[in-house]
Protein backbone atom coordinates (compact mmCIF):
# COMPACT_ATOMS: atom_id res chain seq x y z
CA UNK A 1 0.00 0.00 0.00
CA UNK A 2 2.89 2.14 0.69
CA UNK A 3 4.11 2.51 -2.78
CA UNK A 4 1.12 3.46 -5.08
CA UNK A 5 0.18 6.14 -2.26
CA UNK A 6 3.83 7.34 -2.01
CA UNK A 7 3.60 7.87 -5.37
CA UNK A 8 0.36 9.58 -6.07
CA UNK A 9 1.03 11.89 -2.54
CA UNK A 10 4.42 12.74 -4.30
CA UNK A 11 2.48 13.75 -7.50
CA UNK A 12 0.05 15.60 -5.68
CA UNK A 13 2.78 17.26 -3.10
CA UNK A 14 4.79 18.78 -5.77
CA UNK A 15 4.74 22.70 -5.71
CA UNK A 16 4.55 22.78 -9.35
CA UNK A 17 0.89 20.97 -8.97
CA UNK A 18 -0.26 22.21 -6.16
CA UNK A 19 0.44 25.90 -7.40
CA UNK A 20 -1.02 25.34 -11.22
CA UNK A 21 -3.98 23.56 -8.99
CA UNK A 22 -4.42 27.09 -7.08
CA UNK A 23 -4.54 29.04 -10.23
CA UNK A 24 -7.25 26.92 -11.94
CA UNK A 25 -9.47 27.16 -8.74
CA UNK A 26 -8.87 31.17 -9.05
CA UNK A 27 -9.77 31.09 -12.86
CA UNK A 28 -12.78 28.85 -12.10
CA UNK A 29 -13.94 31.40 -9.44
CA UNK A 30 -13.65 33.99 -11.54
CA UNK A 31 -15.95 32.47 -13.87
CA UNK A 32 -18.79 31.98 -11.38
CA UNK A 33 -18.47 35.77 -10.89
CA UNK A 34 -16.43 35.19 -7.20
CA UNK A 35 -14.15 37.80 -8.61
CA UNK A 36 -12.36 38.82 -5.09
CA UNK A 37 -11.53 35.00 -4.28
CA UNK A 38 -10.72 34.46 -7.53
CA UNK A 39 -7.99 37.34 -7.78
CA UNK A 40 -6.64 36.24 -4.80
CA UNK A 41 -5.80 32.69 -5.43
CA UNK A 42 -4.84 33.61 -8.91
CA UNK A 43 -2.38 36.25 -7.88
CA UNK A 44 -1.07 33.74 -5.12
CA UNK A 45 -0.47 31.23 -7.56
CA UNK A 46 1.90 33.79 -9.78
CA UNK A 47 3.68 34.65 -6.78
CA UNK A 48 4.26 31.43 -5.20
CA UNK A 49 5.40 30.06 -8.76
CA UNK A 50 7.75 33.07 -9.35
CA UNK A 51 9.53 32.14 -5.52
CA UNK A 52 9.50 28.46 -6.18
CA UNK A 53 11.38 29.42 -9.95
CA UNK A 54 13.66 31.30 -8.49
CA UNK A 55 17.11 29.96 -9.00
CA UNK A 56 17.91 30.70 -5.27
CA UNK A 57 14.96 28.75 -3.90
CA UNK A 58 15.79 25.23 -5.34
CA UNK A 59 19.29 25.56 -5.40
CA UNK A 60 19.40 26.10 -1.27
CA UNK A 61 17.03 23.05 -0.95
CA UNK A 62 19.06 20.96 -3.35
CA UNK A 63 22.73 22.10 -2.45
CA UNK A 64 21.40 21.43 1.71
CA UNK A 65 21.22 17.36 0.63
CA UNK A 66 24.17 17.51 -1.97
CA UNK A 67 26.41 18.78 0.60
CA UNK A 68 25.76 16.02 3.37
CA UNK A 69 27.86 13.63 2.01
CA UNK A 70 31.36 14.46 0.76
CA UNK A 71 33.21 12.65 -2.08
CA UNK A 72 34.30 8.98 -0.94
CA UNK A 73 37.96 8.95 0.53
CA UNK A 74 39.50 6.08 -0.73
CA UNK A 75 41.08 4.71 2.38
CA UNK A 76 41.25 0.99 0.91
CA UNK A 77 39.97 -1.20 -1.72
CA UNK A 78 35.99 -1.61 -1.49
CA UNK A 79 34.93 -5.46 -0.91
CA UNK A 80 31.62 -4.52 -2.89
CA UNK A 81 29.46 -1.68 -5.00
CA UNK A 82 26.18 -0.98 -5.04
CA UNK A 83 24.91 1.09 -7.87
CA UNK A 84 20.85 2.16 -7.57
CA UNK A 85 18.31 2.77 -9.91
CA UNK A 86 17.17 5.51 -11.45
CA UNK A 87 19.87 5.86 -14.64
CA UNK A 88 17.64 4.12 -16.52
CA UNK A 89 14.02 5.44 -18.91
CA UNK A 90 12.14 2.70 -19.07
CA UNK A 91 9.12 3.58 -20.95
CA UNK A 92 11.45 4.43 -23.82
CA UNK A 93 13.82 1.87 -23.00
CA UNK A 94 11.23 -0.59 -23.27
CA UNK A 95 10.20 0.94 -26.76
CA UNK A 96 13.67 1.04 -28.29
CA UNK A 97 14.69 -2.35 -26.56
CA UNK A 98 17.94 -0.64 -25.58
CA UNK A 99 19.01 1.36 -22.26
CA UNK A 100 17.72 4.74 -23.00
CA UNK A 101 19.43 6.91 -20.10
CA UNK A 102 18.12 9.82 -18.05
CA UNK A 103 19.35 12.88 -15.99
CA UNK A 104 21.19 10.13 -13.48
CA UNK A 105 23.40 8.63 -15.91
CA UNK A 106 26.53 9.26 -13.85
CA UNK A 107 25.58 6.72 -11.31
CA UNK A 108 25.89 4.18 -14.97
CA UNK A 109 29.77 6.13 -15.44
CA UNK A 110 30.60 5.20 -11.78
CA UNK A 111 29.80 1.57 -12.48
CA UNK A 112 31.82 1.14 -15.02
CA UNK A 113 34.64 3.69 -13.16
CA UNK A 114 34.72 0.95 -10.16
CA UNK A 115 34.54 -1.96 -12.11
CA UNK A 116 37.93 -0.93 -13.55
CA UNK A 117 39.47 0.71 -10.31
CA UNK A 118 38.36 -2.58 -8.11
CA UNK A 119 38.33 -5.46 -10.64
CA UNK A 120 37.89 -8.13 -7.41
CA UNK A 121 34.84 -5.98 -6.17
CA UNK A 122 31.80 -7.58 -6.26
CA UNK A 123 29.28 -5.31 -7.80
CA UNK A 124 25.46 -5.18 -7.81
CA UNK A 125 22.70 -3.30 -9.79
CA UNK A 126 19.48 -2.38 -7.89
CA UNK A 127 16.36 -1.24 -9.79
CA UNK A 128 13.08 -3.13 -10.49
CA UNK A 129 9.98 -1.47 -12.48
CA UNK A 130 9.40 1.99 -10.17
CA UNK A 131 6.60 2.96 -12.36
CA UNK A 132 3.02 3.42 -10.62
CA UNK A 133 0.93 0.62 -12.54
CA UNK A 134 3.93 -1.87 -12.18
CA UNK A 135 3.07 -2.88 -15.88
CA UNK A 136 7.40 -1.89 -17.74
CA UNK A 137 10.10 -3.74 -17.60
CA UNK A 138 12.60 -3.13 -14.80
CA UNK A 139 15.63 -1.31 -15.27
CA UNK A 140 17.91 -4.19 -14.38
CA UNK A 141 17.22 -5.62 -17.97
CA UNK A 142 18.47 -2.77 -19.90
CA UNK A 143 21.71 -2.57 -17.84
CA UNK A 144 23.68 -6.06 -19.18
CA UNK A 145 24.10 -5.16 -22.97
CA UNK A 146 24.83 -1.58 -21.53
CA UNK A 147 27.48 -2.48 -19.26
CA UNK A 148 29.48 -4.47 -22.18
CA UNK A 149 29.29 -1.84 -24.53
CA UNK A 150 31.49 0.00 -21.69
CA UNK A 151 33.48 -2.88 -21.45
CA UNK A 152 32.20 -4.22 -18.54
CA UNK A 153 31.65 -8.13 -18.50
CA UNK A 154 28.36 -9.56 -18.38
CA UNK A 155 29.74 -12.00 -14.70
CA UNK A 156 31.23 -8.52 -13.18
CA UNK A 157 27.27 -7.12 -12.17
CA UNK A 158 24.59 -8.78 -10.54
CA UNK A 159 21.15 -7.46 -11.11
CA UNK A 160 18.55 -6.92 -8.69
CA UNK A 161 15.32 -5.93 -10.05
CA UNK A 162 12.63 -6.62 -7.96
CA UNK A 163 12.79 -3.61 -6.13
CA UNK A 164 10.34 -0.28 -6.84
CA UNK A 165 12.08 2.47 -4.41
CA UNK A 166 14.78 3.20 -2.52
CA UNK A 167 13.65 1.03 0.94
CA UNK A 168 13.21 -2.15 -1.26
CA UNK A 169 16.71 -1.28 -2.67
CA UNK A 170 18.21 -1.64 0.50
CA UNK A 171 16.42 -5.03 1.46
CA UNK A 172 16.53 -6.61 -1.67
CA UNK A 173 20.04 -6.18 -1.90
CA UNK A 174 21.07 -7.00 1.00
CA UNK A 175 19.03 -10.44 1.07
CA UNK A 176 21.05 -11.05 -2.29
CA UNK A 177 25.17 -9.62 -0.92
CA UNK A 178 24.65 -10.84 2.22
CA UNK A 179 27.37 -8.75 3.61
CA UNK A 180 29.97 -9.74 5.82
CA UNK A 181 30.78 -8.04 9.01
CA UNK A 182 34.49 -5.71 8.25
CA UNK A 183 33.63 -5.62 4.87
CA UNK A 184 34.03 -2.40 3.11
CA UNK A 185 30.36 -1.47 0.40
CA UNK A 186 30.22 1.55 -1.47
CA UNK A 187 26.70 3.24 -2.22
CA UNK A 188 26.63 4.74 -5.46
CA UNK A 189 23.41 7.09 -5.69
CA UNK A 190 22.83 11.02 -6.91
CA UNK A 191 24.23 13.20 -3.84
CA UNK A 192 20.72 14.61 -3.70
CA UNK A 193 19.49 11.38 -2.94
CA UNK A 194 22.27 9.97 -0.86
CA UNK A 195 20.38 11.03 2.42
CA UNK A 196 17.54 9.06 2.35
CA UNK A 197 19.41 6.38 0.76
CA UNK A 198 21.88 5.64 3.49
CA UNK A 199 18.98 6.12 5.84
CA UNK A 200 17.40 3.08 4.27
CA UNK A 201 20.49 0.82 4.16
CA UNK A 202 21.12 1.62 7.87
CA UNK A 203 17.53 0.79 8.60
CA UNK A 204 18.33 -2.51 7.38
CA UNK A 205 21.73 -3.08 9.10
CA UNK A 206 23.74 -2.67 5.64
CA UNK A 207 26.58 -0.87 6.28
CA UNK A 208 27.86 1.10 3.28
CA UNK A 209 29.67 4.39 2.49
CA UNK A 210 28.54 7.14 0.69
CA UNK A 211 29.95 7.85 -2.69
CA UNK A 212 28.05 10.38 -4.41
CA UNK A 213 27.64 11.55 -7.99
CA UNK A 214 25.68 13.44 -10.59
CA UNK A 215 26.02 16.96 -8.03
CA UNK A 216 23.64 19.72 -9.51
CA UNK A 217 24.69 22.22 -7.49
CA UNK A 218 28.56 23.37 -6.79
CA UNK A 219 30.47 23.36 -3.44
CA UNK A 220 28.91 26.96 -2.63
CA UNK A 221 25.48 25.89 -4.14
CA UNK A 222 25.78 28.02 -7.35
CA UNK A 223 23.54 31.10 -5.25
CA UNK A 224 24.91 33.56 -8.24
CA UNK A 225 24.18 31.51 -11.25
CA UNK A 226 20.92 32.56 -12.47
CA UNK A 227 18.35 29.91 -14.29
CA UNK A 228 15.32 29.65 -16.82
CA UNK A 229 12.52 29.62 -14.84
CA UNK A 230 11.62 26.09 -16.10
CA UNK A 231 14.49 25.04 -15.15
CA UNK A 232 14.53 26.00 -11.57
CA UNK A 233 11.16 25.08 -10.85
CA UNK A 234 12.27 21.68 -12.01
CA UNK A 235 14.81 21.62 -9.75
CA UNK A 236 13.09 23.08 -6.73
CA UNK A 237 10.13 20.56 -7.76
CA UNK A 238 13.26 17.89 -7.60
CA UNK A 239 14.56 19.15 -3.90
CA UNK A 240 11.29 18.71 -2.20
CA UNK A 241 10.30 16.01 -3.58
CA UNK A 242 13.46 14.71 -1.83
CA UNK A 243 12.61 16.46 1.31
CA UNK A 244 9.01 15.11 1.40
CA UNK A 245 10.66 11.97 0.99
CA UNK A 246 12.84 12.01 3.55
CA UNK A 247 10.02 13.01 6.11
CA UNK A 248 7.76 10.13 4.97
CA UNK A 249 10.40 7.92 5.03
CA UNK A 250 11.05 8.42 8.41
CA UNK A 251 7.96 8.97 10.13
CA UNK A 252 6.90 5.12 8.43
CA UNK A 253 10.40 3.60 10.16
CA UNK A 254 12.12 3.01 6.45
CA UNK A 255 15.07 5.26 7.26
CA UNK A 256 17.04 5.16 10.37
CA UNK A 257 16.87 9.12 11.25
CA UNK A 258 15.46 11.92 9.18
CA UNK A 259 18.25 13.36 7.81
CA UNK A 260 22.05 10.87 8.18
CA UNK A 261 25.08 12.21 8.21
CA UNK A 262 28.16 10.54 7.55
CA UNK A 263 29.00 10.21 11.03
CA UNK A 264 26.27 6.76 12.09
């Protein structure tokens, strides 16, 4: 029950929607003559959608989870790699019948970056079918011919791809590594994400390390680089979704604290 209403409530929570949702009502009140009400929300909606597409507003939100989790120290050879979802499109992957890759493509360039640097680590793929109606074909298929076009042998990955979000990443993979105690797994996930993610593996008593990629913001959380609106509202869209995340995830007991820090 968790996931379909995780979903929808994430749909629904989204400032973008809820602030294009105010603006209707207002135009729909205007039309039945409520013209005071109906300026009022309308004019709210403007200015709430101007704040939430301003460059500043999603780039402190987004740079805030980024910056939790510094670069990954290499202080000795990994025993293991985990790589989640999310790289992969799979409505148009499914149509092409080839890996068609989206805005987290760098956690794909890791892989195949550890693979080399750690050829005894063992190294795992987590992502099932995230979609709402369950009815694609989960990412993990796509991700075999990829990983030989990069060179990558086919025995080097194993796939996991039964799970839909981030908590059934961590306990799917873990029932499949069964991890050792002393041994050293990396997490390799979008820094924005990284929070809730380690959350989840802790939950589960997985230890791993953090080593973030696919940064959208710079180390001072670019507050002087202006944006197109559309652009910024995607990415302050992006960050709460994120944050909203992180709350439900720890107010339903899938994360181990609200917001992890390195430091467990």
């Amino acid at each position: 029950m968790f996931f379909p209403l995780s979903k929808t409530v994430a749909y629904l929570l989204l400032p973008s929607t809820i602030l294009i949702a105010l603006g209707l009502v207002g135009v729909v009140l205007l039309a039945a003559r409520r013209k005071h009400a109906g300026v009022c929300l309308v004019s709210v909606s403007i200015v709430l959608l101007a704040i939430a597409g301003c460059w500043l507003t999603g780039n402190l939100l987004t740079h805030a989870l980024e910056s939790r989790f510094p670069r990954w120290n290499a202080t000795r050879a990994p025993d293991g790699i985990v790589v989640l979802g999310g790289a992969v499109k799979s409505r148009p992957s499914q149509d092409f019948g080839e890996a068609v890759l989206g805005d987290e493509a760098d956690r794909i360039l890791a892989m195949a970056k550890l693979a080399r640097a750690y050829p005894a680590a063992r190294i795992i793929y987590s992502g099932g079918d995230a979609s709402l109606l369950g009815n694609r074909l989960p990412e993990a298929n796509f991700i075999t011919p990829l990983l030989e076009g990069l060179g990558i042998p086919r025995d080097r990955v194993m796939l996991e791809s039964n799970s839909r979000n981030t908590a059934e990443n961590a306990v799917f993979t873990k029932e499949i590594v069964k991890p050792k105690p002393g041994e050293l797994w990396l997490l390799v996930t979008s820094a924005q994400h990284m929070p809730r993610a380690i959350g989840c593996f802790r939950r589960v008593g997985f230890p791993v390390e953090a080593y973030p990629v696919g940064w959208r913001t710079g180390r001072h959380g670019d507050l002087g680089v202006p944006m197109l609106f559309g652009d910024a509202l995607a990415r302050f869209d992006s960050a709460t979704h994120e944050w909203i995340g992180l709350l439900a995830y720890w107010i339903t007991g899938r994360t181990s604290e609200f917001l992890p820090s390195p430091q467990q």
